[in-house]
Protein backbone atom coordinates (compact mmCIF):
# COMPACT_ATOMS: atom_id res chain seq x y z
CA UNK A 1 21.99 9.32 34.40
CA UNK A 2 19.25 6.60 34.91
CA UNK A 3 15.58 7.36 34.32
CA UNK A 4 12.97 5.00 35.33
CA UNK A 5 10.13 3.52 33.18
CA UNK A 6 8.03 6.09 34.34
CA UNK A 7 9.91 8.68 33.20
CA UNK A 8 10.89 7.54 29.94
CA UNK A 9 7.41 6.84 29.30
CA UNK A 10 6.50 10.70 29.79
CA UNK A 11 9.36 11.46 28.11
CA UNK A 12 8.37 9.27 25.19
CA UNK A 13 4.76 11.05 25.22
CA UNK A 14 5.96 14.64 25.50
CA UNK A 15 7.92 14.02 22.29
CA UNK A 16 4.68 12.36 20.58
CA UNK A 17 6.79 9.56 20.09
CA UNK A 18 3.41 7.10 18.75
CA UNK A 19 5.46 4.20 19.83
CA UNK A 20 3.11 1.62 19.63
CA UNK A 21 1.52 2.66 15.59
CA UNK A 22 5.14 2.41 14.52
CA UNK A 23 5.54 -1.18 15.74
CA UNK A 24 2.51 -2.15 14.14
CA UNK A 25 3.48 -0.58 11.27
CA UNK A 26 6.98 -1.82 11.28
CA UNK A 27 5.38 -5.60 11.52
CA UNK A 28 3.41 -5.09 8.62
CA UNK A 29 6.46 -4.06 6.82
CA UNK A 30 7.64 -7.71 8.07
CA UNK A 31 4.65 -9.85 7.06
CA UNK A 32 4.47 -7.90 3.72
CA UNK A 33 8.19 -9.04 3.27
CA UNK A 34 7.35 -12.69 4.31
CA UNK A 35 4.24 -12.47 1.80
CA UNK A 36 6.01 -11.69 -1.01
CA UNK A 37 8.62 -14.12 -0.86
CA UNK A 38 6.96 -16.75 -0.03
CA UNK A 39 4.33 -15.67 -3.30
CA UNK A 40 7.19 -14.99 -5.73
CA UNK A 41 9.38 -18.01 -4.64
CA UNK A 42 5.77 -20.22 -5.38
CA UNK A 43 5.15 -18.74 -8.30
CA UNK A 44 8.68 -18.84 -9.84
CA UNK A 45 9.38 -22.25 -9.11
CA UNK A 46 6.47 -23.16 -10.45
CA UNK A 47 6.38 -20.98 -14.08
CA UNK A 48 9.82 -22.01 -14.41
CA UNK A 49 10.25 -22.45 -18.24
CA UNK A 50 13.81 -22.00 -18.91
CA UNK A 51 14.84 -25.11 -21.01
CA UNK A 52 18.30 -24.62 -20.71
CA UNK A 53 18.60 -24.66 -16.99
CA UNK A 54 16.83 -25.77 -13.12
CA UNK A 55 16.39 -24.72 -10.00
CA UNK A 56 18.32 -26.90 -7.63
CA UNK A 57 18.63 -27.14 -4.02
CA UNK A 58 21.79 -28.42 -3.04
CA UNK A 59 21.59 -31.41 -0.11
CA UNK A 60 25.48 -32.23 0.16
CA UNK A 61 28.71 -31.09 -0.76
CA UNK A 62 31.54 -33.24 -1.58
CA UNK A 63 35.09 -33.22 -2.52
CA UNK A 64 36.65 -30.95 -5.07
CA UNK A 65 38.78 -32.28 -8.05
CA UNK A 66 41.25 -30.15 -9.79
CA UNK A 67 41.16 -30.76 -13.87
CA UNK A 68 43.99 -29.10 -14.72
CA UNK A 69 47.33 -31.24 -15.34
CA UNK A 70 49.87 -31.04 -12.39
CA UNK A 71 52.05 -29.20 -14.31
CA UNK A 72 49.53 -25.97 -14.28
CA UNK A 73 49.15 -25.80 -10.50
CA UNK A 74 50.26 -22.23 -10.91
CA UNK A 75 47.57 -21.40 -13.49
CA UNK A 76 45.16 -18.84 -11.76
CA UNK A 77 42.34 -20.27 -14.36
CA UNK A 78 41.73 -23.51 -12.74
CA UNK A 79 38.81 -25.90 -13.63
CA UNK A 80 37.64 -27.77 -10.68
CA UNK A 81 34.97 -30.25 -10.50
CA UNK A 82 32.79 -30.83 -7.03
CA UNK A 83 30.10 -33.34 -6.30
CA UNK A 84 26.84 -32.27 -5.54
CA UNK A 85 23.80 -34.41 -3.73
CA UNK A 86 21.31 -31.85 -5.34
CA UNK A 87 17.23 -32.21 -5.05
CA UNK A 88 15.18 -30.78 -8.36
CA UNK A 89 12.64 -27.98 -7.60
CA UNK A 90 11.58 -27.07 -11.29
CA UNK A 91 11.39 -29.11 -14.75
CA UNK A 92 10.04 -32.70 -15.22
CA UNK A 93 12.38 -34.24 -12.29
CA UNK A 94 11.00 -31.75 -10.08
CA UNK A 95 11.33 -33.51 -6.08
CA UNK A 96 13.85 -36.07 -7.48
CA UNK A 97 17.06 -36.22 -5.85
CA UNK A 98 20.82 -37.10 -7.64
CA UNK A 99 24.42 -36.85 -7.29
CA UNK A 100 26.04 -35.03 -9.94
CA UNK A 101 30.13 -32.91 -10.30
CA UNK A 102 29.73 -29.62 -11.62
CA UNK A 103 32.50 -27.90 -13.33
CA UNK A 104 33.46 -24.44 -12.68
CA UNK A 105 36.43 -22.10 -12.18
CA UNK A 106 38.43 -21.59 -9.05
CA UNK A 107 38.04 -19.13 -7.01
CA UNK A 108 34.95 -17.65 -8.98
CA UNK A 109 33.42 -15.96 -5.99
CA UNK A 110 30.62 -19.26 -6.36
CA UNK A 111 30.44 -20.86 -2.84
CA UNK A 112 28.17 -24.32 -3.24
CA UNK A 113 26.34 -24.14 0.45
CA UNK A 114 24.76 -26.90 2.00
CA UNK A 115 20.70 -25.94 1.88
CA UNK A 116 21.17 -23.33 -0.42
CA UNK A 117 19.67 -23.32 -3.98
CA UNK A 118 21.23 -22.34 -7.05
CA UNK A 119 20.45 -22.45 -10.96
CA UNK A 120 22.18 -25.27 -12.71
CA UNK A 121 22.35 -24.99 -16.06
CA UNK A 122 22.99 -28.28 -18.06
CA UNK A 123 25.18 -27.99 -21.30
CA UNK A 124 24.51 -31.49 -23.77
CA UNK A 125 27.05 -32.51 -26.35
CA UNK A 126 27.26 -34.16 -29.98
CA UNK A 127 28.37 -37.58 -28.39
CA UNK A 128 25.33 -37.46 -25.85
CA UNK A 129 27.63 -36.51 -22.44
CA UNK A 130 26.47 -33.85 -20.41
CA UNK A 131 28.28 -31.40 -18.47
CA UNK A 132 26.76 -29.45 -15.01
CA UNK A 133 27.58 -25.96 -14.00
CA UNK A 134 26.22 -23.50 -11.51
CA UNK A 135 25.01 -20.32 -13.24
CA UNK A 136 24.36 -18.26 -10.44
CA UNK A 137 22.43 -18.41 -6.88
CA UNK A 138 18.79 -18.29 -7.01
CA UNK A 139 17.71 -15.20 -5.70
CA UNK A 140 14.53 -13.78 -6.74
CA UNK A 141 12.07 -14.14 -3.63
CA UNK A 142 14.80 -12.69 -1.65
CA UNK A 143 15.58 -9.81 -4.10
CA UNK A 144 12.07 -9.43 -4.17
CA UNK A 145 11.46 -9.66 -0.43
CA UNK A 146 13.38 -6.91 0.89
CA UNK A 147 12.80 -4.69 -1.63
CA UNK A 148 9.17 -4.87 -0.17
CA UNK A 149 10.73 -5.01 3.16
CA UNK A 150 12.41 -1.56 2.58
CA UNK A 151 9.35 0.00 1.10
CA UNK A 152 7.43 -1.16 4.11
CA UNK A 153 9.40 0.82 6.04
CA UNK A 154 9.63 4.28 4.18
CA UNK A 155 5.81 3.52 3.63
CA UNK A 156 5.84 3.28 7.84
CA UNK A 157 7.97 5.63 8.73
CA UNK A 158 6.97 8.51 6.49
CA UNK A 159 3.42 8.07 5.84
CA UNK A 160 1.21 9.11 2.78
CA UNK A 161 4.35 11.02 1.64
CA UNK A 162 6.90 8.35 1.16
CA UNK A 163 3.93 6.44 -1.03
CA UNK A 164 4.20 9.22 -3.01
CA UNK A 165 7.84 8.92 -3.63
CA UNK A 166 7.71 5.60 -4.35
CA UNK A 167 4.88 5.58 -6.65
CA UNK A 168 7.39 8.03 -8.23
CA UNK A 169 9.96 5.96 -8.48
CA UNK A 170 8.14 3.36 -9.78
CA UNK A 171 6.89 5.03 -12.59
CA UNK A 172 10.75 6.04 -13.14
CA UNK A 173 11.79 2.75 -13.36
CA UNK A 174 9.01 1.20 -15.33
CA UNK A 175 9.18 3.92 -18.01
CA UNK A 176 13.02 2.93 -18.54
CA UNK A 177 12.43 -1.05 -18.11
CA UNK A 178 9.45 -0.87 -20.13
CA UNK A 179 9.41 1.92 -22.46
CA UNK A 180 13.25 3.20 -23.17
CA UNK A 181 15.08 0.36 -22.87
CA UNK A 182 12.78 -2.15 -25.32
CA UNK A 183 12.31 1.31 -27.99
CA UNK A 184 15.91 1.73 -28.51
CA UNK A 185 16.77 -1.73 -28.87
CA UNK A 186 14.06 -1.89 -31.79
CA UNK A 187 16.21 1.36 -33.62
CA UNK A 188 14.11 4.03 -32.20
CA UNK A 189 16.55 7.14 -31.64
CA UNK A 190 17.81 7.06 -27.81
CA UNK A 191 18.39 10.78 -27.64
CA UNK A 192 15.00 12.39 -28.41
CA UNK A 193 13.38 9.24 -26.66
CA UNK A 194 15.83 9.94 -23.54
CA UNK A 195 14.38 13.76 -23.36
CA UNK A 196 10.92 12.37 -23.67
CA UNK A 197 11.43 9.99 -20.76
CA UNK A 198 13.36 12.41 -18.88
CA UNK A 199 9.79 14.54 -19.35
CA UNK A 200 7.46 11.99 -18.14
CA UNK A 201 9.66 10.90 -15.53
CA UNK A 202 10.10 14.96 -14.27
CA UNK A 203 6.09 15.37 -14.02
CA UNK A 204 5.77 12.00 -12.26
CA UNK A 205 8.24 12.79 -9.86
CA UNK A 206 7.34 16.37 -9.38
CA UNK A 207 3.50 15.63 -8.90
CA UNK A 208 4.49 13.10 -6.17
CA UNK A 209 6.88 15.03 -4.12
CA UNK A 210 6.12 18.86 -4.95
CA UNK A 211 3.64 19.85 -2.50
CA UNK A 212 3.10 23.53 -3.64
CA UNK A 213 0.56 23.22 -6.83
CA UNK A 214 2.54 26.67 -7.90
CA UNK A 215 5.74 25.37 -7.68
CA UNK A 216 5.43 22.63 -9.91
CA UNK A 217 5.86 24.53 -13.02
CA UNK A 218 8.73 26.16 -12.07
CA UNK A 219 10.55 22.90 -11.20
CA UNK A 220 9.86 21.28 -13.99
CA UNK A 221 11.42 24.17 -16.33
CA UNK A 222 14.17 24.25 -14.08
CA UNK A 223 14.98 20.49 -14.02
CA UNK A 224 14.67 20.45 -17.80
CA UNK A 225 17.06 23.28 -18.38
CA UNK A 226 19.18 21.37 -15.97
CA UNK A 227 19.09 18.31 -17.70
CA UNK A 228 19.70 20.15 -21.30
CA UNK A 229 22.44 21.65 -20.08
CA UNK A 230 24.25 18.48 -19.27
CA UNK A 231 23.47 17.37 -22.63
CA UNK A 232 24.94 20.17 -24.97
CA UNK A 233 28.04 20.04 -22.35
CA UNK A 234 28.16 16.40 -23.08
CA UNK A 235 27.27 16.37 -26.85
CA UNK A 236 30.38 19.43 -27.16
CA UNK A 237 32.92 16.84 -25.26
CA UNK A 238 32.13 13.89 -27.08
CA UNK A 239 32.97 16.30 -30.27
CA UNK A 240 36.21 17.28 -28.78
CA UNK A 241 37.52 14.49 -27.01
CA UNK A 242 36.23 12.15 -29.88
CA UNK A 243 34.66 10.03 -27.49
CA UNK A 244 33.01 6.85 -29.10
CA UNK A 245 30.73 5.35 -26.62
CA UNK A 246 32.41 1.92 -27.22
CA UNK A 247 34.06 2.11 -24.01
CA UNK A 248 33.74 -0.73 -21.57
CA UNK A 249 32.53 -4.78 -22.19
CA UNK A 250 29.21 -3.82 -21.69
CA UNK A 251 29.09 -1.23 -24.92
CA UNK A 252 31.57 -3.80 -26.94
CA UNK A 253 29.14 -6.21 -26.42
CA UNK A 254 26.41 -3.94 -27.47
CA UNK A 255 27.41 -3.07 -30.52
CA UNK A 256 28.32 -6.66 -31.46
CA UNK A 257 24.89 -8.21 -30.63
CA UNK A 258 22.45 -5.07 -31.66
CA UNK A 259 23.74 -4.61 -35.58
CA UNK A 260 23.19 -0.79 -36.41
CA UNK A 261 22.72 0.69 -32.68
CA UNK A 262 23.67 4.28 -32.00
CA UNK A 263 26.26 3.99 -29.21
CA UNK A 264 27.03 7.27 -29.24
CA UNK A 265 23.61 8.66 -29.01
CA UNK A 266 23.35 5.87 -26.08
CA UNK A 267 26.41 7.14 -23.87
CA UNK A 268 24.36 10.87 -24.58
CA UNK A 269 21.37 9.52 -23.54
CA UNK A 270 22.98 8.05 -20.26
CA UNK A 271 24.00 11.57 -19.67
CA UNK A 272 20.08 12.56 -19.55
CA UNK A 273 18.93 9.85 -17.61
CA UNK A 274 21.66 9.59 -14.78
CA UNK A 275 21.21 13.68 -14.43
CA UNK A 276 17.91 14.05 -13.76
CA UNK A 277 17.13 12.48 -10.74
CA UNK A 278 20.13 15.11 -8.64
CA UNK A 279 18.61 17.66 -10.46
CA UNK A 280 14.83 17.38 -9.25
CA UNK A 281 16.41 17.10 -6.23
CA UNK A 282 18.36 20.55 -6.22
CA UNK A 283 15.04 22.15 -8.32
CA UNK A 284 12.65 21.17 -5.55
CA UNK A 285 14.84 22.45 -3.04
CA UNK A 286 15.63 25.49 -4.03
CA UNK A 287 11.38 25.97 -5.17
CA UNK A 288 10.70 25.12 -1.78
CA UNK A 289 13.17 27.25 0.02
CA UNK A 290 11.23 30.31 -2.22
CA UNK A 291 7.89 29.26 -1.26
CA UNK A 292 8.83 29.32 2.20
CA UNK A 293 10.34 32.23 1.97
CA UNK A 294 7.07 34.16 0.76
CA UNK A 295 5.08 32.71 2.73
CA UNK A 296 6.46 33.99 5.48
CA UNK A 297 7.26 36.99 3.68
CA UNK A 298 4.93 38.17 0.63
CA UNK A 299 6.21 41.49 0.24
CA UNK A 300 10.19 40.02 -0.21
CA UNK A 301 12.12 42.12 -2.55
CA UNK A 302 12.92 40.15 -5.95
CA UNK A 303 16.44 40.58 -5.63
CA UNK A 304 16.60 38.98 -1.93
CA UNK A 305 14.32 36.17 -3.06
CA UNK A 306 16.38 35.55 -5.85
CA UNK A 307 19.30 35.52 -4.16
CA UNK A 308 18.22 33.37 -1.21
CA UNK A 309 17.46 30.55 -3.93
CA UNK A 310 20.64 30.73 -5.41
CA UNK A 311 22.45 30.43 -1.56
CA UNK A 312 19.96 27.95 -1.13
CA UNK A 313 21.39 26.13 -4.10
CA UNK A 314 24.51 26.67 -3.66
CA UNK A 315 24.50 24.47 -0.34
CA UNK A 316 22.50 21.77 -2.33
CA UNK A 317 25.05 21.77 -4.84
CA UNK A 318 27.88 20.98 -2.21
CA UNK A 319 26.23 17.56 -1.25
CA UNK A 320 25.05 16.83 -4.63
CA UNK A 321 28.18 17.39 -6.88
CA UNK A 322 29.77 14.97 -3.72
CA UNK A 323 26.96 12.51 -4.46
CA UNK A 324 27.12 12.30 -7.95
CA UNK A 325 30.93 12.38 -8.36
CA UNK A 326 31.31 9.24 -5.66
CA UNK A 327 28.51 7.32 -7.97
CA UNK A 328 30.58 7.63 -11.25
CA UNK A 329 34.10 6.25 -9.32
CA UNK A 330 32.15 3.53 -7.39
CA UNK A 331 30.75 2.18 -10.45
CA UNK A 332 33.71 2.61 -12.25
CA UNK A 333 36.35 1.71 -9.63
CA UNK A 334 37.20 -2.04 -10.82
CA UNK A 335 38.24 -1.40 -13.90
CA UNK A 336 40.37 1.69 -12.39
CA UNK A 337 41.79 -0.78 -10.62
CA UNK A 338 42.39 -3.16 -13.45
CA UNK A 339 44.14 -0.47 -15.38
CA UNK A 340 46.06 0.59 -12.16
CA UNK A 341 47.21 -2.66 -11.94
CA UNK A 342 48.33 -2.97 -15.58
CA UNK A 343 51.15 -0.41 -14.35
CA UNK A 344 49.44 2.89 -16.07
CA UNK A 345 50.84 6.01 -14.80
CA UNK A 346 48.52 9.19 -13.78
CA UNK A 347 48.16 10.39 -17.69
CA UNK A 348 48.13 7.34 -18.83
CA UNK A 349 44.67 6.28 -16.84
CA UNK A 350 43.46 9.96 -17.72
CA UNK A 351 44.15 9.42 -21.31
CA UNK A 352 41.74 5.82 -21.17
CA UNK A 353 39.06 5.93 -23.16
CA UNK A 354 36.98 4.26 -20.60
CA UNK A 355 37.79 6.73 -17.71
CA UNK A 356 37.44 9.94 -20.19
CA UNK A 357 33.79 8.62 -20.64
CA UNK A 358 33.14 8.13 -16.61
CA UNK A 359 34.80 12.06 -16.78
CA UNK A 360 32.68 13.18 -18.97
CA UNK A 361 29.34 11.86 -17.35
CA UNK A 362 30.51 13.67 -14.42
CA UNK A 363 31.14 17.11 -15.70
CA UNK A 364 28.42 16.71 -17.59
CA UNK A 365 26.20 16.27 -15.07
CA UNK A 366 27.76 18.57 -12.75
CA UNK A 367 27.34 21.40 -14.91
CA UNK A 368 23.78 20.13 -15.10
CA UNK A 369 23.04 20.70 -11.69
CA UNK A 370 25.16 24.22 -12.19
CA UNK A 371 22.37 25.42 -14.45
CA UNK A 372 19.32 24.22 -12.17
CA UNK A 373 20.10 26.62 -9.87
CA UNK A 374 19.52 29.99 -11.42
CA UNK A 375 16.79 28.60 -13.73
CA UNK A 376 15.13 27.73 -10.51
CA UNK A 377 15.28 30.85 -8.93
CA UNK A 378 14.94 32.98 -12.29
CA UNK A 379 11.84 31.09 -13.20
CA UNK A 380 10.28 31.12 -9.58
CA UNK A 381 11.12 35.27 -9.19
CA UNK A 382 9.26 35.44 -12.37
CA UNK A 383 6.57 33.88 -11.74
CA UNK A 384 5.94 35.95 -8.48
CA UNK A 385 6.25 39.06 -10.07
CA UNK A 386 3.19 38.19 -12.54
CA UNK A 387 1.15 37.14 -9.66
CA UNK A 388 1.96 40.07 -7.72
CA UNK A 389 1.45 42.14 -11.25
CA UNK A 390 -2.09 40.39 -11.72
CA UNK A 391 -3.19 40.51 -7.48
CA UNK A 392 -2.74 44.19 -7.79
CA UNK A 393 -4.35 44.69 -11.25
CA UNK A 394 -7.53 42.98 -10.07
CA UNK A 395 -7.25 44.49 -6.87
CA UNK A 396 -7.28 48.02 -8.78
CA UNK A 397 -10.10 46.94 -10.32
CA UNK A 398 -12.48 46.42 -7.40
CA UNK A 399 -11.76 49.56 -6.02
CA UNK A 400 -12.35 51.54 -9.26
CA UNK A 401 -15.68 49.23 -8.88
CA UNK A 402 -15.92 50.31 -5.35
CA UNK A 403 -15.55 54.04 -5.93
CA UNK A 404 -18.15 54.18 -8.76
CA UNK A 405 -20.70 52.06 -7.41
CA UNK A 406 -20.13 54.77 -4.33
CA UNK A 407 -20.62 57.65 -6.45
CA UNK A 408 -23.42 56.53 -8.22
CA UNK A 409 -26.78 58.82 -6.62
């Protein structure tokens, strides 16, 4: 079927479709992208301070050069050395231009690209020679760019509402970057700092998203029954399956660098942290369905209410659990992999240390978002019933006013 311009046009306005403020929006999405990066690429380059390393841009690649002897060609841990025409964009030499052969591994997932720029770190020995290696790609104004880029567009495309969210969300993150993280690495206790964080990050959200004034309360006693759940679960597991925390190269590394650190009380507070965001989600939801629900009808019985927010949950839960499950085996697929690899059978890779700890994450949380649901809907049937009791007791009251104001002569 083929429909003319016309036609789509009064199509377009019959679904008040405002075509033309979401373009506009949509391009200031793109020039606030453009903005930023070209700001933070300025200002990096130009407050770059690392001693140890440059920004490079490189001009020309040349030939590779295998270090290895002949006699290793089968060695999957080659060194190979390629010759780069590179042009300084930070330090002392910054516009200067010179050939140098950085050494690197094979196949190390670095690709040199013509016009691309990378950090080249510079590593100076006893007898005076240098060596050059590529650290990593310079990314930051890009990184930074479409993170502004996607903002833009929930900003756009949702209004005054997805500002909310993301002032949220920022708050989130800048109480972990900036208040967690920094605490615990001074000695501060992760656990009760985790559940205080967990708190401010709760209210934050919930004062952004929540609409309903009277259903804040009651989500943030849900979510925080929710999120103590997950932690006693995870606390009694750790107990039984004698689960260290030491897991993995990142926790090794950890507890090597950080003398003293409670690694245990870190993988708990991980628990916390990664629960609470699915179980705001399944809170509001289910506080939302209620409110709807009496709104439309005020004069619900308790029992249907309460029951409506626990189907209500019970859907939410579905999705979630599916969510939250899929995060915990993407993150941890590699080393899966790795282990899979090293010819471990189906008990064997349950029996891992490392994969008993991604296990125990999920159940934990799981059983997080298990709880949220009926101290959601317990809280929120409540809370009705005391503002039903109270309507009706100062309703009572006026007309016991009303009657003897009446029967005075």
């Amino acid at each position: 079927m083929n429909f003319t311009a016309p036609e789509i046009r009064e199509m377009m306005s019959n679904l008040n479709i405002d075509c033309k403020g979401y373009l506009f929006r949509f391009a200031l999405a793109v020039l606030s992208m453009v903005t930023v990066y070209s700001a933070v690429d300025f200002w990096t380059l130009r407050n770059w301070d690392t001693k140890e390393s440059l920004v490079v841009k490189v001009m020309d690649v040349g030939e590779e050069k295998i270090l290895s002897p002949e006699e290793e060609d089968d060695e999957p841990f080659r060194t190979v050395e390629t010759k780069l025409a590179i042009q300084v964009l930070t330090g002392e030499q910054k516009g200067e231009n010179f050939s140098i052969a950085v050494t690197q591994m094979e196949n190390n997932g670095m690709e040199l690209k013509k016009g691309r720029r990378y950090i080249l770190v510079v590593d100076v020995f006893d007898d005076g020679s240098m060596q050059y290696s590529i650290a990593d790609v310079f990314r930051i104004p890009s990184v930074m760019g479409v993170v502004v880029f996607l903002c833009g567009c929930l900003i756009a495309f949702t209004g005054f509402v997805g500002a909310k969210a993301l002032l949220g969300l920022g708050f989130s993150i800048g109480c972990l970057l900036w208040g967690y993280i920094p605490l615990v690495a001074k000695g501060v206790p992760p656990v009760p700092l985790a559940f205080l964080c967990v708190l401010f990050i709760s209210v934050a959200t919930i004062f952004c998203v929540v609409r309903r004034k009277q259903a804040r309360v009651i989500v943030l006693l849900g979510s925080m029954g929710g999120v103590s759940g997950a932690f006693l679960l995870g606390a009694l597991i750790v107990e039984l399956w004698q689960i260290s925390g030491r897991a993995g190269e990142s926790s090794s590394l950890l507890v090597t660098t950080i003398a003293g650190i409670n690694i245990k009380g870190i993988l708990l507070s991980s628990i916390v942290i990664s629960a609470v965001g699915a179980v705001l989600d399944v809170g509001i939801s289910i506080a939302a369905a209620m409110s709807e629900l009496v709104e439309y009808d005020s004069e619900i019985a308790w029992l249907s209410l309460w029951t409506a927010g626990i189907r209500v949950g019970s859907e939410v839960l579905g999705s979630m659990i599916n969510t939250l499950i899929l995060a915990y085996i993407g993150t941890s697929l590699p080393i899966a992999i790795l282990i899979g690899n090293a010819g471990a059978n189906f008990w064997g890779l349950m029996n891992d240390p490392y994969v008993s700890q991604e296990i125990l994450q999920s159940v934990a949380g799981t059983s997080g978002l298990l709880l949220t649901i009926p101290i959601t809907a317990t809280f929120f049937v409540l809370r009705e019933k005391v503002l039903k009791k109270n309507f009706r007791a100062e309703t009572d009251n006026k007309d016991d006013a009303v009657r003897e104001n009446s029967s005075v002569p």
